[in-house]
C-alpha atoms as a PDB file:
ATOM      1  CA  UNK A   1       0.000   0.000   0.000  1.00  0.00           C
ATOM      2  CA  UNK A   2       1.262   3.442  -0.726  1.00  0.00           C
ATOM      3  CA  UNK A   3       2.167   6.411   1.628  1.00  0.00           C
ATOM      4  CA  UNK A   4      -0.656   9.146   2.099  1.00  0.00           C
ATOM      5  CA  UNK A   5       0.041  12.139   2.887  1.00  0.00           C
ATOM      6  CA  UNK A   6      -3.309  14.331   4.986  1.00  0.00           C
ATOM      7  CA  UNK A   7      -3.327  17.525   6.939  1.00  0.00           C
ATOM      8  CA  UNK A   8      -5.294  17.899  10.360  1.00  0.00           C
ATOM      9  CA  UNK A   9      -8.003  20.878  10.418  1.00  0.00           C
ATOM     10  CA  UNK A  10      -8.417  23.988  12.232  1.00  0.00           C
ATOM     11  CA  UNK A  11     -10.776  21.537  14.232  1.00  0.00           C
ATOM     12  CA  UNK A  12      -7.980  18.771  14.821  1.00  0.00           C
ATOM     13  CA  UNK A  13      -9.786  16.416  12.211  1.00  0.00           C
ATOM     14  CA  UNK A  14      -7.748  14.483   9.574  1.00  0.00           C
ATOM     15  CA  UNK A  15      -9.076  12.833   6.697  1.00  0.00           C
ATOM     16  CA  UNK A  16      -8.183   9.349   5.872  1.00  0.00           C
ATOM     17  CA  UNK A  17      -8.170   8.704   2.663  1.00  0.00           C
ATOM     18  CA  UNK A  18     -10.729   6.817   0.729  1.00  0.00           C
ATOM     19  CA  UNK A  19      -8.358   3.684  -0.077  1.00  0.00           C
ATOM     20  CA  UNK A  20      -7.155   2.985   3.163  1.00  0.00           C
ATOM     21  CA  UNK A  21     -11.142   3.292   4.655  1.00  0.00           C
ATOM     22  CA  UNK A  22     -12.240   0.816   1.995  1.00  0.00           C
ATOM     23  CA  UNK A  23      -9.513  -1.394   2.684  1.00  0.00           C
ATOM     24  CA  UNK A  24      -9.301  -1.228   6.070  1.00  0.00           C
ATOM     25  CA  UNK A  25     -13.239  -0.804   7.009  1.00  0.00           C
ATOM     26  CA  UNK A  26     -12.893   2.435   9.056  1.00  0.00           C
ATOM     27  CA  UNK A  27     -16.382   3.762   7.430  1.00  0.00           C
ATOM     28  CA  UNK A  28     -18.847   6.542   9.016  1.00  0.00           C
ATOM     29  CA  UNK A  29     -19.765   6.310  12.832  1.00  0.00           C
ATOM     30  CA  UNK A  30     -17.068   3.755  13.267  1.00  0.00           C
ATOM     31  CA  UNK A  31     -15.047   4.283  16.122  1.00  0.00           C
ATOM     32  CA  UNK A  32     -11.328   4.153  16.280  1.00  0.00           C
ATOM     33  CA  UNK A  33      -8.457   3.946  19.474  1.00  0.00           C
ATOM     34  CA  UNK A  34      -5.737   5.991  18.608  1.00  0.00           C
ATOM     35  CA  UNK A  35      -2.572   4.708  20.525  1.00  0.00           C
ATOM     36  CA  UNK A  36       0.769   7.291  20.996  1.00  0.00           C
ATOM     37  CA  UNK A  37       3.845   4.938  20.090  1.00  0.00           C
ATOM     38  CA  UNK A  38       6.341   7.698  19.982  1.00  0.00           C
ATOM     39  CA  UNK A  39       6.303  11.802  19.929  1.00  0.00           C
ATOM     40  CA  UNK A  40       5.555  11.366  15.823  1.00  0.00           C
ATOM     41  CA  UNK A  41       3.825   8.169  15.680  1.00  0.00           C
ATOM     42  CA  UNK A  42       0.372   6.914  16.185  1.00  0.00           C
ATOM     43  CA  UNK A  43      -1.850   3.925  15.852  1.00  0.00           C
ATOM     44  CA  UNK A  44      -5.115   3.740  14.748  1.00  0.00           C
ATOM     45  CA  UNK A  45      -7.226   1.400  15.256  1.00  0.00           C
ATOM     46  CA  UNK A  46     -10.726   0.504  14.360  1.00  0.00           C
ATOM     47  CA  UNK A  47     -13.034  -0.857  17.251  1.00  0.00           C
ATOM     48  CA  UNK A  48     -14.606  -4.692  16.343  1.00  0.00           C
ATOM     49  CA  UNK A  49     -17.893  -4.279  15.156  1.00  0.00           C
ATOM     50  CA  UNK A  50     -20.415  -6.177  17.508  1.00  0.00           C
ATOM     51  CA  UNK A  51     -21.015  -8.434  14.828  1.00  0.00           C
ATOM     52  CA  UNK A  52     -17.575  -9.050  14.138  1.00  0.00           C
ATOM     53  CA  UNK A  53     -16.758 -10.180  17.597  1.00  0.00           C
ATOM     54  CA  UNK A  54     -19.987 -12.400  17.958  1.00  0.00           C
ATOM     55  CA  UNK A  55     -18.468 -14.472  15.227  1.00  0.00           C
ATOM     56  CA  UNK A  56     -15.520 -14.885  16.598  1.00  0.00           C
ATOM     57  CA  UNK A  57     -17.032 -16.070  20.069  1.00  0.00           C
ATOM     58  CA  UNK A  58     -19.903 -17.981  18.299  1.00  0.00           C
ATOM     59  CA  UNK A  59     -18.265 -21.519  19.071  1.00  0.00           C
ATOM     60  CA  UNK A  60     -17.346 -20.788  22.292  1.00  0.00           C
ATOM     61  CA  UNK A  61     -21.445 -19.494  22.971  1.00  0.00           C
ATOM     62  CA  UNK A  62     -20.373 -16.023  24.108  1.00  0.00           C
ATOM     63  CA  UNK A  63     -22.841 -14.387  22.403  1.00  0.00           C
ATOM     64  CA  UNK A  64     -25.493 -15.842  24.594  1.00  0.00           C
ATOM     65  CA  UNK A  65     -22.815 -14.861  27.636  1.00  0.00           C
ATOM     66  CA  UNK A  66     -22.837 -11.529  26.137  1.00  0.00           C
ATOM     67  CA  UNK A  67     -26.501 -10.750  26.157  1.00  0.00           C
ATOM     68  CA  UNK A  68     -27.236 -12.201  29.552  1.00  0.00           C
ATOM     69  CA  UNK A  69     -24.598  -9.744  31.018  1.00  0.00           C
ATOM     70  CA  UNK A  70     -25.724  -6.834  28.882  1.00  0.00           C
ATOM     71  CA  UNK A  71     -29.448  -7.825  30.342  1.00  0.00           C
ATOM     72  CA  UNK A  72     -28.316  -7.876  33.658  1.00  0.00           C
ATOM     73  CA  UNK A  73     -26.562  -4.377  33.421  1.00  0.00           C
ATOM     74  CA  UNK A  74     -29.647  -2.965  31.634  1.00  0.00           C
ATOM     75  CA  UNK A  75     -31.543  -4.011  34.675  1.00  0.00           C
ATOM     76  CA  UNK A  76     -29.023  -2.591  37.424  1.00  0.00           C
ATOM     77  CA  UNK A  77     -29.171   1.041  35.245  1.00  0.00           C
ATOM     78  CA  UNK A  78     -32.987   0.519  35.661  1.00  0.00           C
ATOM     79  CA  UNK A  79     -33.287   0.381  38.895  1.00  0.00           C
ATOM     80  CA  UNK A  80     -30.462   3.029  39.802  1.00  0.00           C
ATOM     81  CA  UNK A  81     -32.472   5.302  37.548  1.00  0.00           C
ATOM     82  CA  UNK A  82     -35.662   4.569  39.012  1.00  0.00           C
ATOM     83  CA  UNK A  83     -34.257   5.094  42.345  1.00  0.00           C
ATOM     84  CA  UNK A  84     -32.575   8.793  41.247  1.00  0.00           C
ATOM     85  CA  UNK A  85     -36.145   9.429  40.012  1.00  0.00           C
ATOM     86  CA  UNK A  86     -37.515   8.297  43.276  1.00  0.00           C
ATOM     87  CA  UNK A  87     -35.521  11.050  44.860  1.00  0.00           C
ATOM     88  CA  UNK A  88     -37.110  14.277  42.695  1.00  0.00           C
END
């Protein structure tokens, strides 16, 4: 892959360009981790999809691991909002 060479905004933005998105999957809304390595180099790196990691953990049944935990924290924020409600 080539070299590409980007500026970064008045805003701190930088554009990365169109080949390395479609190669790399870093499309709209996708979230990235950008790691300091040294003072003039970073990694970037794009966040597994949801769907990307449920394959990976579909023989070992995480998925269904997954969604019981993400239940059980859905009802904990419940009831800690319901409780700050409570309170008003």
């Amino acid at each position: 892959m080539n070299e590409h060479k980007t500026r970064i905004s008045s805003k701190g933005q930088i554009v990365i360009p169109k080949e390395i998105r479609e190669r790399y999957g870093f499309e709209k809304g996708v979230e990235v981790v950008i790691k300091p390595v040294s003072e003039t180099k970073l990694i970037i790196e794009r966040v597994p999809r949801l769907s990307e990691l449920f394959g990976v953990f579909k023989e070992a049944k995480m998925t269904e691991v997954l969604f019981k935990e993400r239940e059980r924290e859905s009802k904990i924020e419940e009831e800690r909002f319901r409780e700050l409600s409570e309170g008003f």
